[in-house]
PDB file of N, CA and C in Angstrom:
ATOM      1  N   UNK A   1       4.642 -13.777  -2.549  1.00  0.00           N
ATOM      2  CA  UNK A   1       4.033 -14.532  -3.618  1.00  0.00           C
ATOM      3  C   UNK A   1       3.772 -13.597  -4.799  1.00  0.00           C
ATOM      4  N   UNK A   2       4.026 -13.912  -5.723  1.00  0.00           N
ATOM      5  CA  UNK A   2       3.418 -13.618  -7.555  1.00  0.00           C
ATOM      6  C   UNK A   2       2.103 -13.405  -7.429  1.00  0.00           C
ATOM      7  N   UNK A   3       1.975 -12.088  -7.751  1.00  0.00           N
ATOM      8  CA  UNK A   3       0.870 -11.283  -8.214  1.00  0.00           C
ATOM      9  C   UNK A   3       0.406 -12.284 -10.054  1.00  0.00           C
ATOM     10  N   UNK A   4       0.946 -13.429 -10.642  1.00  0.00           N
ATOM     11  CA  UNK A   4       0.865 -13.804 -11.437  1.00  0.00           C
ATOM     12  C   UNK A   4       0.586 -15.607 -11.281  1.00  0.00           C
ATOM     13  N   UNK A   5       0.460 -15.351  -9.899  1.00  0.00           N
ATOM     14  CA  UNK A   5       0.242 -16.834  -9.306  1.00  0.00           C
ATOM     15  C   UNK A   5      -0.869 -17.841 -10.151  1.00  0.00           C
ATOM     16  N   UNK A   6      -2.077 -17.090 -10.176  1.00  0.00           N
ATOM     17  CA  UNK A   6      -2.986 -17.751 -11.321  1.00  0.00           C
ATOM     18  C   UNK A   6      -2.577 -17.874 -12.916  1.00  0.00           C
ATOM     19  N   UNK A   7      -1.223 -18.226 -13.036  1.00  0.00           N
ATOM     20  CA  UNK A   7      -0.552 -18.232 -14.025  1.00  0.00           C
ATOM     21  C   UNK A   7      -0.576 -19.737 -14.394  1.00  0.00           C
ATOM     22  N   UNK A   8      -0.261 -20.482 -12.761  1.00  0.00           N
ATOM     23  CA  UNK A   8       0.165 -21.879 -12.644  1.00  0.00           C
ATOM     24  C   UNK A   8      -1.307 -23.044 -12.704  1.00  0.00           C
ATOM     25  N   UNK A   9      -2.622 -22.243 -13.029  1.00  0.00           N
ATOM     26  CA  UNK A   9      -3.754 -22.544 -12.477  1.00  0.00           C
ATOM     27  C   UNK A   9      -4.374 -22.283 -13.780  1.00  0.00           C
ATOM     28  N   UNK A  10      -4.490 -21.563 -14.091  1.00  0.00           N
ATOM     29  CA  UNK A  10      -5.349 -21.061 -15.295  1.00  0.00           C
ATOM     30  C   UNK A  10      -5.140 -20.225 -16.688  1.00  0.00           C
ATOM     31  N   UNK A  11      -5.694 -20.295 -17.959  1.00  0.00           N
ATOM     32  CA  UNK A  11      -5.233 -19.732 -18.961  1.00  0.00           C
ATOM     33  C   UNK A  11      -5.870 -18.285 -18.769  1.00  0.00           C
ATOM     34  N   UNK A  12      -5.256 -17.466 -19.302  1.00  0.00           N
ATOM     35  CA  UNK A  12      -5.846 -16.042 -19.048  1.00  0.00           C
ATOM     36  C   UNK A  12      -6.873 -15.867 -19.999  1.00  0.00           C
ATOM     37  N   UNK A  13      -7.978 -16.553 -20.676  1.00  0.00           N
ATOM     38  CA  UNK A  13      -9.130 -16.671 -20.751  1.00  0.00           C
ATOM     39  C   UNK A  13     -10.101 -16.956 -19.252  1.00  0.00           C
ATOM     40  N   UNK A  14      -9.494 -18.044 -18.934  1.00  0.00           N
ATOM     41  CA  UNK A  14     -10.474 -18.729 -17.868  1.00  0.00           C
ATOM     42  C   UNK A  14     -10.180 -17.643 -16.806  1.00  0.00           C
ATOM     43  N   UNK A  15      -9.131 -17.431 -16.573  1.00  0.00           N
ATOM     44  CA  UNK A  15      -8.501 -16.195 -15.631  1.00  0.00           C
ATOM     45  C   UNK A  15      -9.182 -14.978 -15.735  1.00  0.00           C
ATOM     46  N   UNK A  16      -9.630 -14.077 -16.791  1.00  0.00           N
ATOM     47  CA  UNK A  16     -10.556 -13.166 -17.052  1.00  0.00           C
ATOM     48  C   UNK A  16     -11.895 -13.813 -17.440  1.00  0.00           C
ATOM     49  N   UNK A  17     -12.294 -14.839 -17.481  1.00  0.00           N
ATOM     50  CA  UNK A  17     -13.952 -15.398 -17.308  1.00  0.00           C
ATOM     51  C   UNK A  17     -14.196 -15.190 -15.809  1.00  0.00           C
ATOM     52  N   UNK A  18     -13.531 -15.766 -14.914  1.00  0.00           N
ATOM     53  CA  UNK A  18     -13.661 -15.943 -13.791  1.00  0.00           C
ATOM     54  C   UNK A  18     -13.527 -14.616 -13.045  1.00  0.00           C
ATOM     55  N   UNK A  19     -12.783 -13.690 -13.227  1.00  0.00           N
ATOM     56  CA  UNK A  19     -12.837 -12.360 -13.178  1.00  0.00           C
ATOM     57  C   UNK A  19     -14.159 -10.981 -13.210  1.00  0.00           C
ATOM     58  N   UNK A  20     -14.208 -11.681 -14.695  1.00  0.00           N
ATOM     59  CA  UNK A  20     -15.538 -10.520 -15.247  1.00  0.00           C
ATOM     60  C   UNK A  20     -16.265 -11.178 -14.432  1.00  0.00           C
ATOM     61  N   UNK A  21     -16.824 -12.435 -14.229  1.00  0.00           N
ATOM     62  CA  UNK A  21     -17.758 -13.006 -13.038  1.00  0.00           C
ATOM     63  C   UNK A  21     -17.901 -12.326 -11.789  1.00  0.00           C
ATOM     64  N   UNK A  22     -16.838 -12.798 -11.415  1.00  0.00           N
ATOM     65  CA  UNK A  22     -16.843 -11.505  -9.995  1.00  0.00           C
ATOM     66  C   UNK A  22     -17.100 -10.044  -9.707  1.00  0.00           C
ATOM     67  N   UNK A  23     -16.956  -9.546 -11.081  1.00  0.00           N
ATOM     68  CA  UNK A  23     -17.039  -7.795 -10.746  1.00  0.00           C
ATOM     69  C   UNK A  23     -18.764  -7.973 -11.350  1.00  0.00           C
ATOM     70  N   UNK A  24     -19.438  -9.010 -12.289  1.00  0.00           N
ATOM     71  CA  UNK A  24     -20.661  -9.016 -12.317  1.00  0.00           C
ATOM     72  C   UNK A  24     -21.297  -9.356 -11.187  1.00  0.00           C
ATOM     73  N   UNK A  25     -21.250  -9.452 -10.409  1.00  0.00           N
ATOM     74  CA  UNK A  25     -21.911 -10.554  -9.419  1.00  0.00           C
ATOM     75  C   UNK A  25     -21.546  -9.278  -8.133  1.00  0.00           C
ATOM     76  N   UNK A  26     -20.936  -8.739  -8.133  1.00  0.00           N
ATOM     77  CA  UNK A  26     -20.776  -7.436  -7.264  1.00  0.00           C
ATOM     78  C   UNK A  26     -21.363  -6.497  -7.858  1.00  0.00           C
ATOM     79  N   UNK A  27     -22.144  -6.382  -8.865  1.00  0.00           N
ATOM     80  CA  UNK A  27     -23.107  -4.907  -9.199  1.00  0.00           C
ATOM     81  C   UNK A  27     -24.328  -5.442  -8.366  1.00  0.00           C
ATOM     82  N   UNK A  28     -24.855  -3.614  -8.496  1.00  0.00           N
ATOM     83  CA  UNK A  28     -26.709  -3.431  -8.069  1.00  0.00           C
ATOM     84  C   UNK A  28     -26.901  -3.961  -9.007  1.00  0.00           C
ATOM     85  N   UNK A  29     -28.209  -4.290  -8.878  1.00  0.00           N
ATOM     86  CA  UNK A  29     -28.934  -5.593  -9.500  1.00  0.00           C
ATOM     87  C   UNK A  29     -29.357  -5.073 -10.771  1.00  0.00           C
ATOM     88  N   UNK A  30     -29.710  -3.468 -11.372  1.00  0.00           N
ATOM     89  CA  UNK A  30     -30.041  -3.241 -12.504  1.00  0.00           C
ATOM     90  C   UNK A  30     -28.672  -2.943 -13.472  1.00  0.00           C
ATOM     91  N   UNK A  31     -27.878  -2.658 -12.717  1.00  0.00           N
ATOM     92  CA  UNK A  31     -26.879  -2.566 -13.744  1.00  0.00           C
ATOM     93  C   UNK A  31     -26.109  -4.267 -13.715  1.00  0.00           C
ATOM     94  N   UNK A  32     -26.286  -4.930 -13.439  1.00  0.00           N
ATOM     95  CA  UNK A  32     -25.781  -6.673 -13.238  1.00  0.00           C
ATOM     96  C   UNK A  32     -26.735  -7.046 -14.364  1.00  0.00           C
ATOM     97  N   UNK A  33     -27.704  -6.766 -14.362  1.00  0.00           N
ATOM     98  CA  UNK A  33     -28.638  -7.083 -15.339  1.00  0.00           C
ATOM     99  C   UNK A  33     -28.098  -7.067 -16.404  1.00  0.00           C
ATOM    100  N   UNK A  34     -28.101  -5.018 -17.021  1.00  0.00           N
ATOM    101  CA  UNK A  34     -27.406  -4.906 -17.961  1.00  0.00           C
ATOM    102  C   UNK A  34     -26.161  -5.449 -18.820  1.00  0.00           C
ATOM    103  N   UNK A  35     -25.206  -5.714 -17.521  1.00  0.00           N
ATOM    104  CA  UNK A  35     -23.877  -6.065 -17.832  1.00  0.00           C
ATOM    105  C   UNK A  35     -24.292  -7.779 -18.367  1.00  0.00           C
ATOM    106  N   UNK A  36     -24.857  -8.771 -17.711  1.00  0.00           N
ATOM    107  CA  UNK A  36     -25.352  -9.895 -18.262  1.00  0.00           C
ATOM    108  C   UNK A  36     -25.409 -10.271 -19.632  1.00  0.00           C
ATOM    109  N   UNK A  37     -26.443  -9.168 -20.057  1.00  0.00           N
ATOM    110  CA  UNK A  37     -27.106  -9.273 -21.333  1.00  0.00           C
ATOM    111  C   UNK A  37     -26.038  -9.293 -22.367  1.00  0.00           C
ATOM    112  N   UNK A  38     -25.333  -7.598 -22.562  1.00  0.00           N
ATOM    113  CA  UNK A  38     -24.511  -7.435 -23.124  1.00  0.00           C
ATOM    114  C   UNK A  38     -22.825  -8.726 -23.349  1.00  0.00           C
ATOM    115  N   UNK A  39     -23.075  -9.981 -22.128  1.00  0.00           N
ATOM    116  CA  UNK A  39     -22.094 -10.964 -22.353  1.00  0.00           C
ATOM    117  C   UNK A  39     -22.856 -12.005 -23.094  1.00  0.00           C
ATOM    118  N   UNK A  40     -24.079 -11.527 -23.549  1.00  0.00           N
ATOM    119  CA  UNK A  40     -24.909 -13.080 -24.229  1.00  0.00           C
ATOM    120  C   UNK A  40     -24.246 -12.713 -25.592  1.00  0.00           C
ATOM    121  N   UNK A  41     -23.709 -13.622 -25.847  1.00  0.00           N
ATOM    122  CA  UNK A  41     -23.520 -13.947 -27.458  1.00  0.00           C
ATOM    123  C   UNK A  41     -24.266 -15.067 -28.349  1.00  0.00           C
ATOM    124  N   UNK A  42     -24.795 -14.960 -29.759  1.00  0.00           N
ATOM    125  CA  UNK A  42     -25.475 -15.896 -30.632  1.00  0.00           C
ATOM    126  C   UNK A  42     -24.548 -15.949 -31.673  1.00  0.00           C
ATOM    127  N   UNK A  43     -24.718 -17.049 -32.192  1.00  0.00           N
ATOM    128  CA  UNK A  43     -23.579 -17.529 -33.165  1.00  0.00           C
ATOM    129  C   UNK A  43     -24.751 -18.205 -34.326  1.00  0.00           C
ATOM    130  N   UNK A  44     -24.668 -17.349 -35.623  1.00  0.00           N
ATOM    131  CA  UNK A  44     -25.697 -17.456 -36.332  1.00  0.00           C
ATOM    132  C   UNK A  44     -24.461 -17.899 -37.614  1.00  0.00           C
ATOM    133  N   UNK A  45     -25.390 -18.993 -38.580  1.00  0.00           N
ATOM    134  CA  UNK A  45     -24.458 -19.048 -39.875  1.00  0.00           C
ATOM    135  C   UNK A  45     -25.617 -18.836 -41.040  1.00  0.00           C
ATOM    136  N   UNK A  46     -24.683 -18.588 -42.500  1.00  0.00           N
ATOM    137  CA  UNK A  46     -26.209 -18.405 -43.569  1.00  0.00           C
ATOM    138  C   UNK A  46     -25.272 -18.767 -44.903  1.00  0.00           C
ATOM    139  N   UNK A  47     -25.693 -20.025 -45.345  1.00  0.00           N
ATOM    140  CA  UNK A  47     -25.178 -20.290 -46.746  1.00  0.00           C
ATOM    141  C   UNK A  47     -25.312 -19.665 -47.644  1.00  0.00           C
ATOM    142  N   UNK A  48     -24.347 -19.461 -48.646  1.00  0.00           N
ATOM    143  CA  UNK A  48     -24.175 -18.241 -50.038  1.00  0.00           C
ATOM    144  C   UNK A  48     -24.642 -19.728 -50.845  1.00  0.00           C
ATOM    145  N   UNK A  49     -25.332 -18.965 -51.826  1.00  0.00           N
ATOM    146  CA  UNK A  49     -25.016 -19.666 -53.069  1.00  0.00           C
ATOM    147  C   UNK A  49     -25.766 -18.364 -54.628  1.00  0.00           C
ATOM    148  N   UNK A  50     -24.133 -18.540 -55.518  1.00  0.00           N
ATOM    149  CA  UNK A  50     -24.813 -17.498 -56.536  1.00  0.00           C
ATOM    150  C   UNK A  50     -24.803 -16.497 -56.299  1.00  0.00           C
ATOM    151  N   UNK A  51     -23.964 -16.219 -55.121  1.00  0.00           N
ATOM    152  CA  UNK A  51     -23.969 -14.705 -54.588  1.00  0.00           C
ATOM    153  C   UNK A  51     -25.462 -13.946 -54.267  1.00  0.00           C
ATOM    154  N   UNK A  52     -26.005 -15.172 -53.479  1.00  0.00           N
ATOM    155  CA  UNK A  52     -27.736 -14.670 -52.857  1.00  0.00           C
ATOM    156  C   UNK A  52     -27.030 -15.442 -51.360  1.00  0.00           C
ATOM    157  N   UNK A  53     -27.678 -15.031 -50.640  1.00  0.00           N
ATOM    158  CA  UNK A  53     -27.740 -15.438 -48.946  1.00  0.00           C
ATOM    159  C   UNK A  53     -28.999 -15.982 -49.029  1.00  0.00           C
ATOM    160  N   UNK A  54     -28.586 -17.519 -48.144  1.00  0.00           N
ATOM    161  CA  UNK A  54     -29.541 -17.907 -47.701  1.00  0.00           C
ATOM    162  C   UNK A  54     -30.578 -17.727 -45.992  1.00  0.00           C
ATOM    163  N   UNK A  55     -31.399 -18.286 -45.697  1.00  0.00           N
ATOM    164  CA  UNK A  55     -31.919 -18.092 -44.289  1.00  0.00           C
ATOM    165  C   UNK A  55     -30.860 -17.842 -42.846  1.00  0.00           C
ATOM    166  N   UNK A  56     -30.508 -17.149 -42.247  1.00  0.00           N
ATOM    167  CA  UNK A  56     -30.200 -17.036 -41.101  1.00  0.00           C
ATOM    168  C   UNK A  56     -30.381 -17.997 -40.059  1.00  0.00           C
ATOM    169  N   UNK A  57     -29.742 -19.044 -39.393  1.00  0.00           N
ATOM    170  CA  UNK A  57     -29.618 -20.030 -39.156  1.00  0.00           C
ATOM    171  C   UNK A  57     -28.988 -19.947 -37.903  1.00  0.00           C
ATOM    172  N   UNK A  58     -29.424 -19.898 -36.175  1.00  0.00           N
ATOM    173  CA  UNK A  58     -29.028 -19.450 -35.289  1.00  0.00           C
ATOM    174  C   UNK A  58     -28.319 -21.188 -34.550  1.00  0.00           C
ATOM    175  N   UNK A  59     -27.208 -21.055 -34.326  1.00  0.00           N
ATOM    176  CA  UNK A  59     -26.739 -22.332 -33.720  1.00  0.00           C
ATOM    177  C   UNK A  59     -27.183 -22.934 -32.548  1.00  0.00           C
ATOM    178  N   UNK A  60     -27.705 -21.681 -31.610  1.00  0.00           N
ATOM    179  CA  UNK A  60     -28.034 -21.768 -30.557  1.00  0.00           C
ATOM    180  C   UNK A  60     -29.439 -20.982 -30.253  1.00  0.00           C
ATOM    181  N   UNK A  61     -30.523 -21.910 -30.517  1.00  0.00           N
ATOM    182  CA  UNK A  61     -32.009 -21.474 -30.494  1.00  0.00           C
ATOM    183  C   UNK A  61     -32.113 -20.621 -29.113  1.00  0.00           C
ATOM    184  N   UNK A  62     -31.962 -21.332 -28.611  1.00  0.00           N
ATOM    185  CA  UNK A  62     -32.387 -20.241 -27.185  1.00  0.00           C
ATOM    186  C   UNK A  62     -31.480 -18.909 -26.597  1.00  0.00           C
ATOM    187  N   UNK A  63     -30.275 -19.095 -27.536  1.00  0.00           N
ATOM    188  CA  UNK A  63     -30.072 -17.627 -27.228  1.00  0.00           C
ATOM    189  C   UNK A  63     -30.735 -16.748 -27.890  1.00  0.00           C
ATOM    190  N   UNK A  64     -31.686 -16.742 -28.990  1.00  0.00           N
ATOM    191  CA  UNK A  64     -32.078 -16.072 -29.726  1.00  0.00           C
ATOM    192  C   UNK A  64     -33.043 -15.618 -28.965  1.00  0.00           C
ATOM    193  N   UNK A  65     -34.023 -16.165 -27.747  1.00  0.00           N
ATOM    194  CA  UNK A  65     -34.755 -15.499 -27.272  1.00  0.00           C
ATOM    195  C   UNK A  65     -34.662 -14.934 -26.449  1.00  0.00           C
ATOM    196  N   UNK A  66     -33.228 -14.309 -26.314  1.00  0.00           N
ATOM    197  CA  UNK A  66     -33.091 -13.446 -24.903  1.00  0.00           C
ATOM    198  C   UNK A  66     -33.035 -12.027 -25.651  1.00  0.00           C
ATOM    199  N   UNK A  67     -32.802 -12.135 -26.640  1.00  0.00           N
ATOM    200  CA  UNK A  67     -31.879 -10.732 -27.852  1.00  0.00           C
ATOM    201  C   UNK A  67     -33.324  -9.747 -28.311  1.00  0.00           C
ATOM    202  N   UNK A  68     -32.758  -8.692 -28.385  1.00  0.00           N
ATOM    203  CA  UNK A  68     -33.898  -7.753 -28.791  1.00  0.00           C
ATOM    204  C   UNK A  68     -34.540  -6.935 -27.447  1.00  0.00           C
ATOM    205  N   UNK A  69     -34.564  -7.385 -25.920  1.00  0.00           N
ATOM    206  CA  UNK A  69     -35.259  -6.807 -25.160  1.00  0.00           C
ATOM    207  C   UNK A  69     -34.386  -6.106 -24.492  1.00  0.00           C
ATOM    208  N   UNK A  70     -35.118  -5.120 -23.535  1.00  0.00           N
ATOM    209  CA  UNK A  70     -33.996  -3.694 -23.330  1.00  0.00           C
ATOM    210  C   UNK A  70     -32.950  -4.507 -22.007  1.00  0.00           C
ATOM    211  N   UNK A  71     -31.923  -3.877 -22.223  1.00  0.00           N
ATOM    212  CA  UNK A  71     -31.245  -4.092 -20.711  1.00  0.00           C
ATOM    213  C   UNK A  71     -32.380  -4.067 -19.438  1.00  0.00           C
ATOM    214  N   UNK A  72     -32.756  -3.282 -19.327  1.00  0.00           N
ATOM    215  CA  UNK A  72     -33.303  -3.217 -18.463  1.00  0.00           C
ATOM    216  C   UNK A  72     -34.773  -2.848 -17.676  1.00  0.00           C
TER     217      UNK A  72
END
């Protein structure tokens, strides 16, 4: 069998989501931690006008409160 078998199954996004999952989920628990955090992403937008920026505008409120505290 094809070492490329998850070819027929999945896009190699979902193929490396499902991946990085597994090698997270196999760390000690403080470095799993770490590795966690560092996959949180926030997706912030901020209207121009006049060439001034407006307020910082986070799409996703609750990721905002994970951000800022240490790995670990």
């Amino acid at each position: 069998m094809s070492s490329a078998t998850w070819r027929n199954f999945f896009t190699y996004n979902k193929y490396a989501q499902i991946t990085a999952r597994a090698v997270r989920q196999s760390l000690k628990e403080t470095e799993r931690v770490a590795a966690e955090k560092r996959g949180v992403t926030a997706l912030r937008y901020q209207k121009w006008e006049n060439g001034v920026g407006g307020t910082q505008v986070y799409l996703n409120p609750d990721a905002d409160k994970g951000l800022g505290k240490p790995a670990v």
